[in-house]
Protein backbone atom coordinates (compact mmCIF):
# COMPACT_ATOMS: atom_id res chain seq x y z
CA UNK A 1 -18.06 -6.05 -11.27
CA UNK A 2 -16.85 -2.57 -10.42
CA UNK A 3 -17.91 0.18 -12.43
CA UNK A 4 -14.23 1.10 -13.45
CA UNK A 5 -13.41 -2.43 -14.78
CA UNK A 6 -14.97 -1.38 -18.14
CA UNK A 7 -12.92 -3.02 -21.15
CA UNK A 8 -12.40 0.62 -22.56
CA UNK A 9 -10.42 0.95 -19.72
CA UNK A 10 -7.30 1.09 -20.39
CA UNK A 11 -4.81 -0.50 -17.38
CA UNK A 12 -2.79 2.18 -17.22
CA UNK A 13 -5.91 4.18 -16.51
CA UNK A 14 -6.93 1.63 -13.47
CA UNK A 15 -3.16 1.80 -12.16
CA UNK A 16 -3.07 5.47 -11.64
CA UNK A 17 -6.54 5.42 -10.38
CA UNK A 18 -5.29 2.82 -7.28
CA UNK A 19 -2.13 4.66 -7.02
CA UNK A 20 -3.53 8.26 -6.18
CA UNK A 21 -6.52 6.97 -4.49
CA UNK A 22 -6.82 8.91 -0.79
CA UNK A 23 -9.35 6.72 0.92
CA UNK A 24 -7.88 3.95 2.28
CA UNK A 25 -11.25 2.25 2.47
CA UNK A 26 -11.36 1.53 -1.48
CA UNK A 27 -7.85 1.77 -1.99
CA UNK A 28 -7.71 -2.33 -2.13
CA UNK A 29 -10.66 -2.62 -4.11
CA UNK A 30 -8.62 -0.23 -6.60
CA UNK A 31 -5.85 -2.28 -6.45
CA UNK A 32 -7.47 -5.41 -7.37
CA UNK A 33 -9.22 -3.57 -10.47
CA UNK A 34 -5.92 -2.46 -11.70
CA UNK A 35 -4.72 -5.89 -10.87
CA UNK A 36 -7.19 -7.36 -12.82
CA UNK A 37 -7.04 -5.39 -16.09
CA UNK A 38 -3.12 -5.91 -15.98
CA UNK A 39 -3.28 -9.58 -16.14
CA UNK A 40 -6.12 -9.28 -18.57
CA UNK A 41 -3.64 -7.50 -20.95
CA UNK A 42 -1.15 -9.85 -20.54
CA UNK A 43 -3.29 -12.68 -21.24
CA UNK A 44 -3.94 -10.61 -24.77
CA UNK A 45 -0.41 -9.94 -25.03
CA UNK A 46 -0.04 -13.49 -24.63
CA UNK A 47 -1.43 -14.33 -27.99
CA UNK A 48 -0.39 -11.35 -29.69
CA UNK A 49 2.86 -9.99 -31.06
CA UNK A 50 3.17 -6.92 -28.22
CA UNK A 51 6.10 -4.63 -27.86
CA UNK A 52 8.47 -5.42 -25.25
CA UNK A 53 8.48 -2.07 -23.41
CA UNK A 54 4.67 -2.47 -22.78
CA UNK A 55 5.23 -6.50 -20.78
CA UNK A 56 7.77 -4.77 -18.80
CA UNK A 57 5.41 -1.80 -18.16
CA UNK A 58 3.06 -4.69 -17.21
CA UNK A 59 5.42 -6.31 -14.96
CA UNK A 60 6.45 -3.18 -13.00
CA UNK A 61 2.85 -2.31 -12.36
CA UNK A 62 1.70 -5.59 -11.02
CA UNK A 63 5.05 -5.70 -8.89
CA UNK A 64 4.42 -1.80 -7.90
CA UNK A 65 0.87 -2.78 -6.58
CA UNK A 66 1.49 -5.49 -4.66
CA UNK A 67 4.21 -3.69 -2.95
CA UNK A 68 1.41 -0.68 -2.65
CA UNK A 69 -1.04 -3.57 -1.00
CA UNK A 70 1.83 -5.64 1.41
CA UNK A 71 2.26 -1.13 2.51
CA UNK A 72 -1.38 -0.59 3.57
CA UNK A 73 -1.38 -3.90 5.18
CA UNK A 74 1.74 -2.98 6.77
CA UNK A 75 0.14 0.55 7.97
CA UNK A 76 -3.26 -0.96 8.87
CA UNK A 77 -1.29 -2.95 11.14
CA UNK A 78 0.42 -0.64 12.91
CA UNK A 79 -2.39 1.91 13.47
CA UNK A 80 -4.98 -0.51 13.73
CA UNK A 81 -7.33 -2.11 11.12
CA UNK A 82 -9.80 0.95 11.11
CA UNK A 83 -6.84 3.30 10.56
CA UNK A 84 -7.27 5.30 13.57
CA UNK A 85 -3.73 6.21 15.00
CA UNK A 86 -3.51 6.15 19.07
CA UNK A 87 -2.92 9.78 20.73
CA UNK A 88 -0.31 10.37 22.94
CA UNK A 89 -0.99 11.68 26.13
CA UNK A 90 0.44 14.83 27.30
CA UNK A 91 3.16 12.78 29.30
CA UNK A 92 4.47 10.87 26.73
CA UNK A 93 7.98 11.22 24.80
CA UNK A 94 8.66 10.33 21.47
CA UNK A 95 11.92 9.17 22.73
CA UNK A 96 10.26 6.41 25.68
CA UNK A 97 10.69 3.48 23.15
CA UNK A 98 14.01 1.94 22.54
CA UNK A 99 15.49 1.94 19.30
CA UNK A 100 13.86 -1.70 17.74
CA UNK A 101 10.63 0.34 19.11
CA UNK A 102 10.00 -1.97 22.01
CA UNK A 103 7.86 -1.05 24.98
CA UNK A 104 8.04 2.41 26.40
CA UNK A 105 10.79 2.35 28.96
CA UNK A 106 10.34 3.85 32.52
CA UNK A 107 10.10 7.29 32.86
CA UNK A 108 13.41 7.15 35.08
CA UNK A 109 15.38 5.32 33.21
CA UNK A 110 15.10 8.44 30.12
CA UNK A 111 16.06 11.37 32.57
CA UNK A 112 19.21 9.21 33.89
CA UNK A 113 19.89 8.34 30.51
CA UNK A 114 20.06 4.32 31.40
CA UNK A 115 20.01 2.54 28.15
C-alpha cells in the first residue's frame, strides 16, 4: 500500500495530489490512490445518510480521473511510452503533414502548393 493511502486521508486530498502531480512516472500510481479512496467513500456513503453535493463531488472526480488517465495514455502514445518526444531535424516543416496528420508529404509537393 502506498504511503498516501492513509485513512486520514481525506479523497479530496489524494485527488489534488494526482491532479497536480508533474512526473508522469507516478502520475498513474496517483491516480489509482485517488481512485481508490473515492470509491472507498462511496462505499461509506453507501451506508450512511451523506449529502448529495458530496456523491456528485464523488462522481465528478472519479469521471475527471479517468479522463486524466485515457489523456496520459493518449500522450504516451503519441510521444512514445518513455515520454521522449522525437526532434525534428533542421529540414523539417511543421506544415509537411496533411491536415488528418498523415505522413509527411514530399518536399515538392509543399513549395508547389499540391494538396
Amino acid at each position: 500500500m502506498s504511503t498516501f493511502l492513509r485513512p486520514s486521508f481525506d479523497w479530496r486530498v489524494l485527488y489534488r495530489i494526482a491532479i497536480l502531480e508533474t512526473d508522469r512516472s507516478i502520475i498513474p500510481q496517483r491516480i489509482a490512490e485517488a481512485e481508490r479512496a473515492i470509491l472507498s467513500r462511496g462505499r461509506q456513503m453507501f451506508y450512511s445518510h451523506a449529502s448529495l453535493q458530496e456523491h456528485d463531488a464523488l462522481e465528478d472526480s472519479l469521471y475527471a480521473l479517468r479522463v486524466y488517465r485515457a489523456a496520459l495514455q493518449h500522450w504516451k502514445a503519441e510521444h512514445g511510452v518513455d515520454g521522449s518526444v522525437a526532434r525534428l531535424d533542421k529540414t523539417s516543416h511543421l506544415g509537411n503533414c496533411d491536415k488528418v496528420g498523415n505522413a509527411p508529404r514530399e518536399r515538392n509537393e509543399l513549395l508547389v502548393g499540391a494538396a
